[in-house]
PDB file of N, CA and C in Angstrom:
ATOM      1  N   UNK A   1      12.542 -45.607  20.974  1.00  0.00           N
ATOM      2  CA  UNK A   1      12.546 -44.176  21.062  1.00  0.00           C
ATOM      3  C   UNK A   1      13.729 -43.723  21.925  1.00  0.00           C
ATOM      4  N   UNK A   2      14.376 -42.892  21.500  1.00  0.00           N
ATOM      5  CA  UNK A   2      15.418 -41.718  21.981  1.00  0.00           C
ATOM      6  C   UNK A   2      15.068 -41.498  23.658  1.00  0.00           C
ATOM      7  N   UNK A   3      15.513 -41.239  24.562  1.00  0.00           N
ATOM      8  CA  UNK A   3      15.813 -40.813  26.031  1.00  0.00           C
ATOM      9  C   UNK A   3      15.879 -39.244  26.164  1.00  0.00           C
ATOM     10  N   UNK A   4      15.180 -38.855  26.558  1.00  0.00           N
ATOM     11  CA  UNK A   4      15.456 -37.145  26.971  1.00  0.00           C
ATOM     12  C   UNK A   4      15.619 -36.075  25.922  1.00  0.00           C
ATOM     13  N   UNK A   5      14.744 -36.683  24.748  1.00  0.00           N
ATOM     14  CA  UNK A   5      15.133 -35.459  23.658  1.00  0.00           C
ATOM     15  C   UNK A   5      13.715 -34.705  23.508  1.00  0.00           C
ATOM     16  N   UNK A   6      12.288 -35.576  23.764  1.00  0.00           N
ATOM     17  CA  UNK A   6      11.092 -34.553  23.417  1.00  0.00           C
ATOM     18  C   UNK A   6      11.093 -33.424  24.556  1.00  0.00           C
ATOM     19  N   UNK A   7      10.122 -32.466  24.374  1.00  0.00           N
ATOM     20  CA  UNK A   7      10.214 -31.646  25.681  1.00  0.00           C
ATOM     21  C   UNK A   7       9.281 -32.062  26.660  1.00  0.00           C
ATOM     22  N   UNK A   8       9.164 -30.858  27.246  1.00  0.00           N
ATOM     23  CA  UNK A   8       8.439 -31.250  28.580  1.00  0.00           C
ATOM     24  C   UNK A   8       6.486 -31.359  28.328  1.00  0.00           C
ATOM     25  N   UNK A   9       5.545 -31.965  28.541  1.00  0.00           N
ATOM     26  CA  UNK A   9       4.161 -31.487  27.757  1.00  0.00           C
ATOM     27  C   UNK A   9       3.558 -30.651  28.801  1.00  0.00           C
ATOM     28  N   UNK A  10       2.334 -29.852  28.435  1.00  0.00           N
ATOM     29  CA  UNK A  10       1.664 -29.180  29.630  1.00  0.00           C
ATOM     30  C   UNK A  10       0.567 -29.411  29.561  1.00  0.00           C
ATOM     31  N   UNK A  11      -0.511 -30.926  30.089  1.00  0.00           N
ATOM     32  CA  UNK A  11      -2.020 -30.921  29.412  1.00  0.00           C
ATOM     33  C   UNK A  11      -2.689 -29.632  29.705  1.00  0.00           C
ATOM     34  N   UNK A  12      -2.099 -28.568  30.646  1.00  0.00           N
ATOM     35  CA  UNK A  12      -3.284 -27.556  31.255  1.00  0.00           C
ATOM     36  C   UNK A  12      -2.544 -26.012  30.750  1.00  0.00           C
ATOM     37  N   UNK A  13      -1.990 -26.655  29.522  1.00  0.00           N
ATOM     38  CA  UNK A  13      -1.501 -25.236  29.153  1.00  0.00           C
ATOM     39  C   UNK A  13      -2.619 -24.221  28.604  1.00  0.00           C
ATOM     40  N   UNK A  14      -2.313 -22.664  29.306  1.00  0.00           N
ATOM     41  CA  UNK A  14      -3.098 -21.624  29.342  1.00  0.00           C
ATOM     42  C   UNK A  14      -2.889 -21.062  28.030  1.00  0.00           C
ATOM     43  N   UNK A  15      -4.157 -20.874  27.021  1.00  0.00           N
ATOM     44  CA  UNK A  15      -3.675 -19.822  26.267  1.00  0.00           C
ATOM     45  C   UNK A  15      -4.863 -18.453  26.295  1.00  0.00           C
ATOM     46  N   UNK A  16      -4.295 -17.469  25.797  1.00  0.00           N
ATOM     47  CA  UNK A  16      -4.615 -15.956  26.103  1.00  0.00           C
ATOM     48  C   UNK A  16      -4.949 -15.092  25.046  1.00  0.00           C
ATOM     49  N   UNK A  17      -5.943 -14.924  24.526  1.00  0.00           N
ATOM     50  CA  UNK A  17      -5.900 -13.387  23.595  1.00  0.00           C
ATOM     51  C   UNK A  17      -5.934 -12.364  23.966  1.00  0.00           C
ATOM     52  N   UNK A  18      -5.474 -11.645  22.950  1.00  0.00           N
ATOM     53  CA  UNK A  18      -5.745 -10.194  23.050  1.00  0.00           C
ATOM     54  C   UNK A  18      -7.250  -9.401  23.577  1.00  0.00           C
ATOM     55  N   UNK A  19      -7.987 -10.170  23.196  1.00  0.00           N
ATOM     56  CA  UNK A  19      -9.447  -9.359  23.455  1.00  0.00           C
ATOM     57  C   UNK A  19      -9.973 -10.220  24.985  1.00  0.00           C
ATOM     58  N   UNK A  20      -9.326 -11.027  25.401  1.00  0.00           N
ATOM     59  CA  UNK A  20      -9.539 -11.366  26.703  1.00  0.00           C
ATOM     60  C   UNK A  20     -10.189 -12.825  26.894  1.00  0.00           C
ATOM     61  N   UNK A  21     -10.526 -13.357  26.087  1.00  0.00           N
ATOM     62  CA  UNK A  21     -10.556 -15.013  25.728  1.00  0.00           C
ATOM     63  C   UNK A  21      -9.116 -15.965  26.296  1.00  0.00           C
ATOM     64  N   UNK A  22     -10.078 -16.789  27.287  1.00  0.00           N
ATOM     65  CA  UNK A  22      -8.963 -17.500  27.295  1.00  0.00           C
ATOM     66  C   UNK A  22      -9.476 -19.215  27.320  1.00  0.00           C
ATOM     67  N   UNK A  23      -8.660 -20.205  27.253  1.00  0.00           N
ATOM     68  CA  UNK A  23      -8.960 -21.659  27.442  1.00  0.00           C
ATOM     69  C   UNK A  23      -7.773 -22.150  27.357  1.00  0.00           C
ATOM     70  N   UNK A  24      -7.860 -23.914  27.806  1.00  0.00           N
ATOM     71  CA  UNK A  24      -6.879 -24.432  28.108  1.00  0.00           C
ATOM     72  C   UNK A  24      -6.750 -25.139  26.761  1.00  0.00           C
ATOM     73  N   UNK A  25      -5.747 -25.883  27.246  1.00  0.00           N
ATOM     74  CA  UNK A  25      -5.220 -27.030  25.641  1.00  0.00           C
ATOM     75  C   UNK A  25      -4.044 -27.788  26.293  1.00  0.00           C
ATOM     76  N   UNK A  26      -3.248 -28.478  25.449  1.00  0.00           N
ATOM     77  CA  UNK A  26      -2.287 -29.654  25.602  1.00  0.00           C
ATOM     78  C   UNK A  26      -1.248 -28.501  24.613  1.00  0.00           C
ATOM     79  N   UNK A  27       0.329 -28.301  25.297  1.00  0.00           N
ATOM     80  CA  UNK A  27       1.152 -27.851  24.647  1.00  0.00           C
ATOM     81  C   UNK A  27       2.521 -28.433  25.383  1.00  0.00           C
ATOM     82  N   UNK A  28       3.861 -27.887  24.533  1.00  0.00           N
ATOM     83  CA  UNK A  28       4.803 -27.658  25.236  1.00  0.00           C
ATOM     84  C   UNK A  28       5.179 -26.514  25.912  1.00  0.00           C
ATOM     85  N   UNK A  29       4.605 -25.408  26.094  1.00  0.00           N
ATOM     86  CA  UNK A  29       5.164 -24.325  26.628  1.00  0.00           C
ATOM     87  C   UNK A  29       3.715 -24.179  27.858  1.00  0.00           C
ATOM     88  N   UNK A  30       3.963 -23.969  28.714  1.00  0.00           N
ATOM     89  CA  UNK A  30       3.212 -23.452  29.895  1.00  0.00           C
ATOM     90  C   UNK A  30       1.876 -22.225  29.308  1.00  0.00           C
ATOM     91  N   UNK A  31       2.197 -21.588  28.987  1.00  0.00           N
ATOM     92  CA  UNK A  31       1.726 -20.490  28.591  1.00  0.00           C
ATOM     93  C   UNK A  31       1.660 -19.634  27.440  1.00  0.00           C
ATOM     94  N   UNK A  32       0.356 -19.454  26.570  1.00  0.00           N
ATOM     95  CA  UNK A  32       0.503 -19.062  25.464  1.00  0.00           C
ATOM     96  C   UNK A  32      -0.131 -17.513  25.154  1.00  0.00           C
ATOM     97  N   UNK A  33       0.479 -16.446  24.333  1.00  0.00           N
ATOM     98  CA  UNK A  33      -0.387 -15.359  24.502  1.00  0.00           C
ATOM     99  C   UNK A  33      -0.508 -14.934  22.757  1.00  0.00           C
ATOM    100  N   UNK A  34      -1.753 -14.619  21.843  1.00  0.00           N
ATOM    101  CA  UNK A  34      -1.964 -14.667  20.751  1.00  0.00           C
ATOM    102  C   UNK A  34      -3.124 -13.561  20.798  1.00  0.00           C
ATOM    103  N   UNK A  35      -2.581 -12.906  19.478  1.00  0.00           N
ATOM    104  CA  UNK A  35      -3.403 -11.713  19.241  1.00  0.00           C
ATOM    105  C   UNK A  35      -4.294 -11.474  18.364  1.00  0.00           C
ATOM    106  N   UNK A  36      -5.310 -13.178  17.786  1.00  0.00           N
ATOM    107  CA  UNK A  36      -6.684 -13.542  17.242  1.00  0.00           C
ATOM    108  C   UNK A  36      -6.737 -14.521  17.349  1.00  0.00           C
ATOM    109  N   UNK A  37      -8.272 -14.686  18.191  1.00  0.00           N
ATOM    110  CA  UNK A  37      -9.095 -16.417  18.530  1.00  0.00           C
ATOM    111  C   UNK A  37      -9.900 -16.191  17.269  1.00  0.00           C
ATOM    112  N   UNK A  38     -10.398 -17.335  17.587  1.00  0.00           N
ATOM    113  CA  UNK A  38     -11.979 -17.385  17.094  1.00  0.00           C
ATOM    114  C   UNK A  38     -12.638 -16.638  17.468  1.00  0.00           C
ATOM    115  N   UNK A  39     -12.747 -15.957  18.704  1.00  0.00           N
ATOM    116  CA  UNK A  39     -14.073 -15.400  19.370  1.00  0.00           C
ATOM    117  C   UNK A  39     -13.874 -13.675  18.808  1.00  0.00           C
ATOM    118  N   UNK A  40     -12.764 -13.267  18.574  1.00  0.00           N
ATOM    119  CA  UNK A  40     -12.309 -12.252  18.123  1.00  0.00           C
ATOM    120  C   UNK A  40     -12.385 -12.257  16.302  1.00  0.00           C
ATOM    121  N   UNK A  41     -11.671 -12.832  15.347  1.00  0.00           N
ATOM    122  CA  UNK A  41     -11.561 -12.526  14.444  1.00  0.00           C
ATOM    123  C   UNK A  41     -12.703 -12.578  13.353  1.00  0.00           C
ATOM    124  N   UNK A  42     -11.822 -11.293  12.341  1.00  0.00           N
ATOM    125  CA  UNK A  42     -13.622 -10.653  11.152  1.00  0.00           C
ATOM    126  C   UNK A  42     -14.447 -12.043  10.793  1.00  0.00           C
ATOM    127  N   UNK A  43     -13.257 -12.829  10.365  1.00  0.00           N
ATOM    128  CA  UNK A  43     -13.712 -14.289   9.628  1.00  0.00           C
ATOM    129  C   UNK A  43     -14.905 -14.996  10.035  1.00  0.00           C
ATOM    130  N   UNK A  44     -14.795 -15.137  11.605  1.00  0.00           N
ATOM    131  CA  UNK A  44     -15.692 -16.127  12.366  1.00  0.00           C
ATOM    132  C   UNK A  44     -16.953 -14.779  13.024  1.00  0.00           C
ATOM    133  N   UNK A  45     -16.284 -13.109  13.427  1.00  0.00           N
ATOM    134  CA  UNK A  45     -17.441 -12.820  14.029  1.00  0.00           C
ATOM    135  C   UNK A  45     -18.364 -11.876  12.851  1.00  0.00           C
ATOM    136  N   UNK A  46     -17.676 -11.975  11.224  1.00  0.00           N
ATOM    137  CA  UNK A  46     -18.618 -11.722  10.171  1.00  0.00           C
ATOM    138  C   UNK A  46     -18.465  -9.761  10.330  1.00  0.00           C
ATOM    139  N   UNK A  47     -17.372  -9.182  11.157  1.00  0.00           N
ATOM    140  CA  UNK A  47     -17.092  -7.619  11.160  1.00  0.00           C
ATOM    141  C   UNK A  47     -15.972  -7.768  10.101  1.00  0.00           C
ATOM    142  N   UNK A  48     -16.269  -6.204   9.637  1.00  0.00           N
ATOM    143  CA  UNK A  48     -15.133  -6.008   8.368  1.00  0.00           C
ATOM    144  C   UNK A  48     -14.381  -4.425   9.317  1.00  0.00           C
ATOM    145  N   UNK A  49     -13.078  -5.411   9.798  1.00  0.00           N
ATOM    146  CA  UNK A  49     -12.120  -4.506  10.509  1.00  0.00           C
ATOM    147  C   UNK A  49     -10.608  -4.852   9.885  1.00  0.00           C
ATOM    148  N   UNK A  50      -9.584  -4.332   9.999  1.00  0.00           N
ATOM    149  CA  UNK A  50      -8.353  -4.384   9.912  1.00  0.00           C
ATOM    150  C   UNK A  50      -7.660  -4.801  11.028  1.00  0.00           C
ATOM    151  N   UNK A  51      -6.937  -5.626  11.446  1.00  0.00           N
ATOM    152  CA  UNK A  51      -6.471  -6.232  12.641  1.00  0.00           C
ATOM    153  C   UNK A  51      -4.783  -5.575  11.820  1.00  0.00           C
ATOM    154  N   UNK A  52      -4.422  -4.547  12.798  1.00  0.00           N
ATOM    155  CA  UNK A  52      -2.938  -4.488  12.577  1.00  0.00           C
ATOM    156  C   UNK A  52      -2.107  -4.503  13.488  1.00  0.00           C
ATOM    157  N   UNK A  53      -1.222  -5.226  13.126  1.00  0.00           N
ATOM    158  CA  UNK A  53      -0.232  -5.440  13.302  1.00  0.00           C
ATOM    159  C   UNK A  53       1.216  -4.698  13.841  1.00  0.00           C
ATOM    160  N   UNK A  54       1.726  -3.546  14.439  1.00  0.00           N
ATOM    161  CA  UNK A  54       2.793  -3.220  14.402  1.00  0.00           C
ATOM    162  C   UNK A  54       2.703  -2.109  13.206  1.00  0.00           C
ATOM    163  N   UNK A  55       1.525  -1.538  12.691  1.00  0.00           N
ATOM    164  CA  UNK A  55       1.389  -0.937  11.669  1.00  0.00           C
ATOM    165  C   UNK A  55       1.990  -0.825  10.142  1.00  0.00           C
ATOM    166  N   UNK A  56       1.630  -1.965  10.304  1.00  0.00           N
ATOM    167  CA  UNK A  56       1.769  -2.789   8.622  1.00  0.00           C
ATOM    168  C   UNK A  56       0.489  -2.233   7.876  1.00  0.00           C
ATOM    169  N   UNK A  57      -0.512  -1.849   8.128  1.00  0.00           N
ATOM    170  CA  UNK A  57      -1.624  -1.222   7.324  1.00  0.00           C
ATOM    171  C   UNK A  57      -1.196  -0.076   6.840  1.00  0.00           C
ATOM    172  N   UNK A  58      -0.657   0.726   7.867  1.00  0.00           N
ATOM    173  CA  UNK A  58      -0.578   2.357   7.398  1.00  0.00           C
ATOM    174  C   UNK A  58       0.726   2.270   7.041  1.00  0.00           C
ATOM    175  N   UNK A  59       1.824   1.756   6.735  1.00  0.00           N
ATOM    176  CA  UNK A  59       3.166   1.818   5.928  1.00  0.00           C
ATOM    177  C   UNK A  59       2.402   1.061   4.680  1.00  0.00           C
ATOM    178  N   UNK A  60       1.684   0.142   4.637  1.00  0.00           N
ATOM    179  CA  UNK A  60       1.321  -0.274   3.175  1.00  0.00           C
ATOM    180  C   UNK A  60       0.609   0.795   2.232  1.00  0.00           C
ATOM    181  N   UNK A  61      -0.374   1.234   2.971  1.00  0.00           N
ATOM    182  CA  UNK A  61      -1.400   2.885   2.430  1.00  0.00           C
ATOM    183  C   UNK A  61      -0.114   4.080   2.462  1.00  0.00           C
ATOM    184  N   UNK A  62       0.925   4.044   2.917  1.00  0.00           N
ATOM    185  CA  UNK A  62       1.685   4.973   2.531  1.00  0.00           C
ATOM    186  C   UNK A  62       2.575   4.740   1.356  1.00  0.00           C
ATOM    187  N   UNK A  63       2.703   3.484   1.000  1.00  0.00           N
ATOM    188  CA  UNK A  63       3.760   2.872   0.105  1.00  0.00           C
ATOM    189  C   UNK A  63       2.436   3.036  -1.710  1.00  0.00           C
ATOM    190  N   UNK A  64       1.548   2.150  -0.915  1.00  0.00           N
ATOM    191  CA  UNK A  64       0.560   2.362  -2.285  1.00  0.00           C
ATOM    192  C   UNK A  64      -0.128   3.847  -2.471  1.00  0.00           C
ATOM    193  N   UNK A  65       0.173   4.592  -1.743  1.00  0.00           N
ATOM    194  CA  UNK A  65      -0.353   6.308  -2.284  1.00  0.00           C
ATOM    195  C   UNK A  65       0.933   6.898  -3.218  1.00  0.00           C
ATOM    196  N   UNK A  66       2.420   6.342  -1.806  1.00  0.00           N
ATOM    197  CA  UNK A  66       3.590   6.919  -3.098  1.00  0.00           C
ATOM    198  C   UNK A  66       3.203   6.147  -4.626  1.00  0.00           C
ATOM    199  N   UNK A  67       3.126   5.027  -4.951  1.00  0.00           N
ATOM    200  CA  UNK A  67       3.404   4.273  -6.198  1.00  0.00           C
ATOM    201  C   UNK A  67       2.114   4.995  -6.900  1.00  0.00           C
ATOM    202  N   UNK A  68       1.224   5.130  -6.845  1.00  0.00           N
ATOM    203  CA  UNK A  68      -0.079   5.784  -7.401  1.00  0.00           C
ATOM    204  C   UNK A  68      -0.166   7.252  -7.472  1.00  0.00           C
ATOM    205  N   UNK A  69       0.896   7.957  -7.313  1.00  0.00           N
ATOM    206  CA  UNK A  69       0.967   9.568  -6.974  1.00  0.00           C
ATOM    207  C   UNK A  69       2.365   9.251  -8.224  1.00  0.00           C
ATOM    208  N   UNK A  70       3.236   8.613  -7.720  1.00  0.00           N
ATOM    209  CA  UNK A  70       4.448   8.783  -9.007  1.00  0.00           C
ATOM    210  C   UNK A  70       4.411   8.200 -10.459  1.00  0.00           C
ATOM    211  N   UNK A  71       2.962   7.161 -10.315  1.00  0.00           N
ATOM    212  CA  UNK A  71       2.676   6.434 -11.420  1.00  0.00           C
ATOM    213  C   UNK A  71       1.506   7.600 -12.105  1.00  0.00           C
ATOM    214  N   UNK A  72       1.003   8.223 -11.555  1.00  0.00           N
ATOM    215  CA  UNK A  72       0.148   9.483 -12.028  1.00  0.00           C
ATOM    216  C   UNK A  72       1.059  10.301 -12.715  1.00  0.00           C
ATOM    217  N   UNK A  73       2.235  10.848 -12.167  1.00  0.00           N
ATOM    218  CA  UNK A  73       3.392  11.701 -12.444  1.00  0.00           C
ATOM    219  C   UNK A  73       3.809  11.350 -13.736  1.00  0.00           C
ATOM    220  N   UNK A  74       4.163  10.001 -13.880  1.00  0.00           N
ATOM    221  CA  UNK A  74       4.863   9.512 -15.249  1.00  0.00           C
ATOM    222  C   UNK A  74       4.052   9.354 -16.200  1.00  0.00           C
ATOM    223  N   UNK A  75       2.478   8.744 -15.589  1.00  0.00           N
ATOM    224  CA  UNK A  75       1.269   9.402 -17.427  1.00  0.00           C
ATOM    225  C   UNK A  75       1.203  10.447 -17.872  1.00  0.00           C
ATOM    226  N   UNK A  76       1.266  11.485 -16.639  1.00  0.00           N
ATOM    227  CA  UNK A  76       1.044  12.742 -17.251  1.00  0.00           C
ATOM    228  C   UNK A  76       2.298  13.415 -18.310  1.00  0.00           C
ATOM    229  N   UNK A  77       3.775  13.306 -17.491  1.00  0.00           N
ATOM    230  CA  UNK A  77       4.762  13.545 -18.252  1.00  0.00           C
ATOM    231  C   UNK A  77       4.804  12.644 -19.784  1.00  0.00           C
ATOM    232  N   UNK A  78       4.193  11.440 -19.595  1.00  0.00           N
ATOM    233  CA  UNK A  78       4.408  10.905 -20.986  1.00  0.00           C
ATOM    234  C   UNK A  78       3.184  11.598 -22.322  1.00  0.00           C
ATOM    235  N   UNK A  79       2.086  12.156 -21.433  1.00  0.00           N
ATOM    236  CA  UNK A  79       1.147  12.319 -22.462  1.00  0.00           C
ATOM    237  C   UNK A  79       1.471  14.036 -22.825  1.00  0.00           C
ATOM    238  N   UNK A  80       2.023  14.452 -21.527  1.00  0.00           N
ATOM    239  CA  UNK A  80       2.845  15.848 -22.079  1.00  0.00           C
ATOM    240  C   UNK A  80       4.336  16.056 -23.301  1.00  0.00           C
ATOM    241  N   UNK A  81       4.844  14.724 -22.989  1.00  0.00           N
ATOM    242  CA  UNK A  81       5.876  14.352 -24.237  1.00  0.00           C
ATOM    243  C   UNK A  81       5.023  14.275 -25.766  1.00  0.00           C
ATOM    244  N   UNK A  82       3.885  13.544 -25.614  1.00  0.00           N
ATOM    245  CA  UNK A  82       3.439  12.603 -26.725  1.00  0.00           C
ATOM    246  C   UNK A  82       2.615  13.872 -27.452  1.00  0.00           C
ATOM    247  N   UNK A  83       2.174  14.874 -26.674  1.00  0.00           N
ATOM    248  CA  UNK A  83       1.758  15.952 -27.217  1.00  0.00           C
ATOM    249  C   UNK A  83       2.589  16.996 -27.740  1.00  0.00           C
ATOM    250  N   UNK A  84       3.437  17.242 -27.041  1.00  0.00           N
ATOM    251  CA  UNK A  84       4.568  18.232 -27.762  1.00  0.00           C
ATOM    252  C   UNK A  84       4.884  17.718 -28.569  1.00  0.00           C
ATOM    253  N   UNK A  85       5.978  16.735 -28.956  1.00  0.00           N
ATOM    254  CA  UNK A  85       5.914  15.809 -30.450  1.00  0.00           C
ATOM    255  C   UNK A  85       4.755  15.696 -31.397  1.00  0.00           C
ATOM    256  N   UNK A  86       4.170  15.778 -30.779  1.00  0.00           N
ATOM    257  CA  UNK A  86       2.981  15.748 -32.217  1.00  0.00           C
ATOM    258  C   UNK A  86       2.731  17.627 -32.527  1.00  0.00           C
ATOM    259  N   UNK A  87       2.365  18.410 -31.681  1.00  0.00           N
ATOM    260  CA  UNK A  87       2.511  19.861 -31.928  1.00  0.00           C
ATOM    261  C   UNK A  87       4.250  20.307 -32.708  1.00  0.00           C
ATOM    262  N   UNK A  88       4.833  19.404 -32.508  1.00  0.00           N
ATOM    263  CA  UNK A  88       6.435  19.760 -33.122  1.00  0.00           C
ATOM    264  C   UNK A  88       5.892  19.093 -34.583  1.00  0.00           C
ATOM    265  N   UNK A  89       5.527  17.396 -34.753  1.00  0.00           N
ATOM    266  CA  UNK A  89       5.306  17.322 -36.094  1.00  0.00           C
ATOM    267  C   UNK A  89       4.436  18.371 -36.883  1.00  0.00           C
ATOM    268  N   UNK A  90       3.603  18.546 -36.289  1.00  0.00           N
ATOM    269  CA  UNK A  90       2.751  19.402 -36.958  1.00  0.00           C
ATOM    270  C   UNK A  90       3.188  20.411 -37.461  1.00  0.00           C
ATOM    271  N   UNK A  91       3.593  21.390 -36.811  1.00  0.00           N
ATOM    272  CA  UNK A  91       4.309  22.795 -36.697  1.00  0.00           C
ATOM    273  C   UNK A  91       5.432  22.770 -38.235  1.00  0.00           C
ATOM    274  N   UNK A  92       6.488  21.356 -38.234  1.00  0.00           N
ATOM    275  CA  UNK A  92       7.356  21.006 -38.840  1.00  0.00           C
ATOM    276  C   UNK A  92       6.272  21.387 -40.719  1.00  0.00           C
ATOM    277  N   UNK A  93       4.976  20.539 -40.648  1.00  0.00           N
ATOM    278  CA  UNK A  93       4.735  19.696 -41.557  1.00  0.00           C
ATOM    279  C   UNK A  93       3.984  21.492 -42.023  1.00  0.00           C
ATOM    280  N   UNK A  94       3.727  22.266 -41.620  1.00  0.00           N
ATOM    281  CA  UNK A  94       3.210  24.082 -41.601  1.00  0.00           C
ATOM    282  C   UNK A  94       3.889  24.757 -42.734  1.00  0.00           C
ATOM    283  N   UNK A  95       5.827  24.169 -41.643  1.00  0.00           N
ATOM    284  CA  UNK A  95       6.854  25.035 -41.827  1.00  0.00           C
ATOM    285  C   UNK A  95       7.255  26.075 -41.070  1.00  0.00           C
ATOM    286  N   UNK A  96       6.433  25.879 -39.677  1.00  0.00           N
ATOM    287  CA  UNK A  96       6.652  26.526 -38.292  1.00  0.00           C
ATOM    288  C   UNK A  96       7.782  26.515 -37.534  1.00  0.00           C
ATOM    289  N   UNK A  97       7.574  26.716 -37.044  1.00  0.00           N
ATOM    290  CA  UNK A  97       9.244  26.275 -35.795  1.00  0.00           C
ATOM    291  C   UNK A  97       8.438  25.456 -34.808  1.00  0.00           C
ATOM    292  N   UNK A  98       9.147  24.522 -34.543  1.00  0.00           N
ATOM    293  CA  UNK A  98       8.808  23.288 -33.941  1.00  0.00           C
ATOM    294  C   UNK A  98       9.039  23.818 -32.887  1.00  0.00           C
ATOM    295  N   UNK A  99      10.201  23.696 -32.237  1.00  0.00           N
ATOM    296  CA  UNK A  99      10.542  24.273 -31.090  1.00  0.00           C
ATOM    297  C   UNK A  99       9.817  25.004 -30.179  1.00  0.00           C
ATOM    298  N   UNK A 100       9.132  26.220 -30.554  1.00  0.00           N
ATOM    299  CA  UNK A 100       7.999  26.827 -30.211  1.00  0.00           C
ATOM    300  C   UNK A 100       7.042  25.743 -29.916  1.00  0.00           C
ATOM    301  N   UNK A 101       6.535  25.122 -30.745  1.00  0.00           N
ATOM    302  CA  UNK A 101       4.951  24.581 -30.457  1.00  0.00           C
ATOM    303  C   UNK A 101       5.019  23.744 -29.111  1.00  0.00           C
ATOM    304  N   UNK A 102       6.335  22.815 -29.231  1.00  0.00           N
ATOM    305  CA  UNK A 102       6.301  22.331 -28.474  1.00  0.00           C
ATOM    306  C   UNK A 102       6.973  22.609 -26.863  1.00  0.00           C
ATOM    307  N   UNK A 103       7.358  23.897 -26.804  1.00  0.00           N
ATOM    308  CA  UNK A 103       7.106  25.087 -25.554  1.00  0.00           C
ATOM    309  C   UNK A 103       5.926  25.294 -25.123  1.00  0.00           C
ATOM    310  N   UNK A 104       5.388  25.681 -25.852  1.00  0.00           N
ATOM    311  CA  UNK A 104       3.867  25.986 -25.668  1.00  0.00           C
ATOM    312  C   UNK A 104       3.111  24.790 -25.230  1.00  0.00           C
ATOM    313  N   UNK A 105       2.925  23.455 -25.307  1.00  0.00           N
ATOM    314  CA  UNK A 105       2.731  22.553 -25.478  1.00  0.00           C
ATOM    315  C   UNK A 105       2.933  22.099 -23.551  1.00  0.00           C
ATOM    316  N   UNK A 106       4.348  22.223 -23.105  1.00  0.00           N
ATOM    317  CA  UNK A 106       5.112  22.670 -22.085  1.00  0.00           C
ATOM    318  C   UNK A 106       4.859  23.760 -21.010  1.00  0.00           C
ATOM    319  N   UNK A 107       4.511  24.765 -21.365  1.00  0.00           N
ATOM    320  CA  UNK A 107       3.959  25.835 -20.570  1.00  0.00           C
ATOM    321  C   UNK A 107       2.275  25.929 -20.705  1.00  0.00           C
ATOM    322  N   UNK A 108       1.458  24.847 -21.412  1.00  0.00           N
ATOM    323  CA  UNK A 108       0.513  24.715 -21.158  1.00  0.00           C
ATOM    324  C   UNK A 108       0.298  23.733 -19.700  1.00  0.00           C
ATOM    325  N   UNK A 109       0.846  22.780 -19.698  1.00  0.00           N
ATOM    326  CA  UNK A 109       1.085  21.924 -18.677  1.00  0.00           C
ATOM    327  C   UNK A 109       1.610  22.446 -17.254  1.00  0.00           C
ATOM    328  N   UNK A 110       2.647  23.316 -17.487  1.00  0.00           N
ATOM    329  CA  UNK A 110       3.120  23.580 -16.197  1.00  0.00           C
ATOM    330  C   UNK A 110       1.877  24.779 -16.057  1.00  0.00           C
ATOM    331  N   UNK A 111       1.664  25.479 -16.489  1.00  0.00           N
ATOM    332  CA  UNK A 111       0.328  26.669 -15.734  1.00  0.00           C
ATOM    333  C   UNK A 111      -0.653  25.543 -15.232  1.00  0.00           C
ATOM    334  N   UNK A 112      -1.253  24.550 -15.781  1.00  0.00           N
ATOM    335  CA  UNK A 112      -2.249  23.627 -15.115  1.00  0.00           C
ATOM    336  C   UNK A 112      -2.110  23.082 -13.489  1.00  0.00           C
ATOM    337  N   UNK A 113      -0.452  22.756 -13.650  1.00  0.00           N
ATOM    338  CA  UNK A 113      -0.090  21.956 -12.559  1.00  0.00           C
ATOM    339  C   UNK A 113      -0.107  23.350 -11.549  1.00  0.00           C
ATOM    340  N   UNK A 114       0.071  24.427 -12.027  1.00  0.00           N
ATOM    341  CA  UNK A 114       0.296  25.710 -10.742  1.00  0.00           C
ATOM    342  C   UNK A 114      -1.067  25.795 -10.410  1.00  0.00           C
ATOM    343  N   UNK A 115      -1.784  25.689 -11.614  1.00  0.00           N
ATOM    344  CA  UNK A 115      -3.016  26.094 -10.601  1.00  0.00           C
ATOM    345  C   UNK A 115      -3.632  24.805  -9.546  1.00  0.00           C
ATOM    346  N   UNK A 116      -3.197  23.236 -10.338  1.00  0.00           N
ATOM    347  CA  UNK A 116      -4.110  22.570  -9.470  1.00  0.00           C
ATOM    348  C   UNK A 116      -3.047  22.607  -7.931  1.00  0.00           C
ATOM    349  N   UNK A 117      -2.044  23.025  -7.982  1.00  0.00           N
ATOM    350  CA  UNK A 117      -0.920  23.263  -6.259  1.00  0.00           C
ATOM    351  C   UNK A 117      -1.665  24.458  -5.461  1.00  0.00           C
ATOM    352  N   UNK A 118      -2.032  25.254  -6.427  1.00  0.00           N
ATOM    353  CA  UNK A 118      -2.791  27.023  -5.666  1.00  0.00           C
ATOM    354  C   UNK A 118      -4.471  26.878  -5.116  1.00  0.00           C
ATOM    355  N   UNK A 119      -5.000  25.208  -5.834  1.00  0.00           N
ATOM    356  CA  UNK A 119      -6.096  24.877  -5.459  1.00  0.00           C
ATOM    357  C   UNK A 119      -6.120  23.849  -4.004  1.00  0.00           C
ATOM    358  N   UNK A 120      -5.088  23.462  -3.991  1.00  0.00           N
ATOM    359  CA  UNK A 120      -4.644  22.277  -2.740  1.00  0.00           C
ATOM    360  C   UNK A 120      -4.573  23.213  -1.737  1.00  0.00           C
TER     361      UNK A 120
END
């Protein structure tokens, strides 16, 4: 074996949680400080909590409300497309003016969206 390369050991190294648990152990560093034991976490004490982090919970609930608010946005615009096109075929297949129907089609949608903003 090599001369002077492992580190130093500590059999009485301290370690520390967050919730105030502490015990010894065998390490290299003197002193350890960790923010879930056993005596603390949902897993072992059977509570259903969120342990966060630096607020990694609430940037994730802000990230998954944007994607679910703009993914709402794009069904609706597509089923507002998929309807005017079909009120345009229709209109076409009459001998209507397309154009129209599918305005209407358009300003049915946007009066909906005013009212559900005047209901918020």
């Amino acid at each position: 074996m090599k001369a002077d390369i492992h580190p130093k050991y500590y059999p009485d190294a301290r370690v520390t949680c967050s919730c105030g648990a502490s015990w010894t152990t065998g390490s290299t560093v003197p002193e350890i400080r960790t923010d879930v034991c056993s005596t603390c976490h949902p897993f072992y004490t059977g509570e259903q909590r969120i342990i966060d982090t630096a607020g990694q919970v609430e940037r994730f609930m802000k990230r998954l409300e944007r994607r679910q608010s703009e993914s709402a946005r794009r069904e609706l615009e597509t089923q507002m497309r998929r309807e005017a096109d079909e009120a345009a075929r229709k209109a076409r297949a009459r001998g209507g003016n397309a154009e129209a129907a599918a305005a209407e089609v358009y300003a049915k949608y946007e009066r909906a969206e005013q009212l559900s903003v005047e209901q918020n």
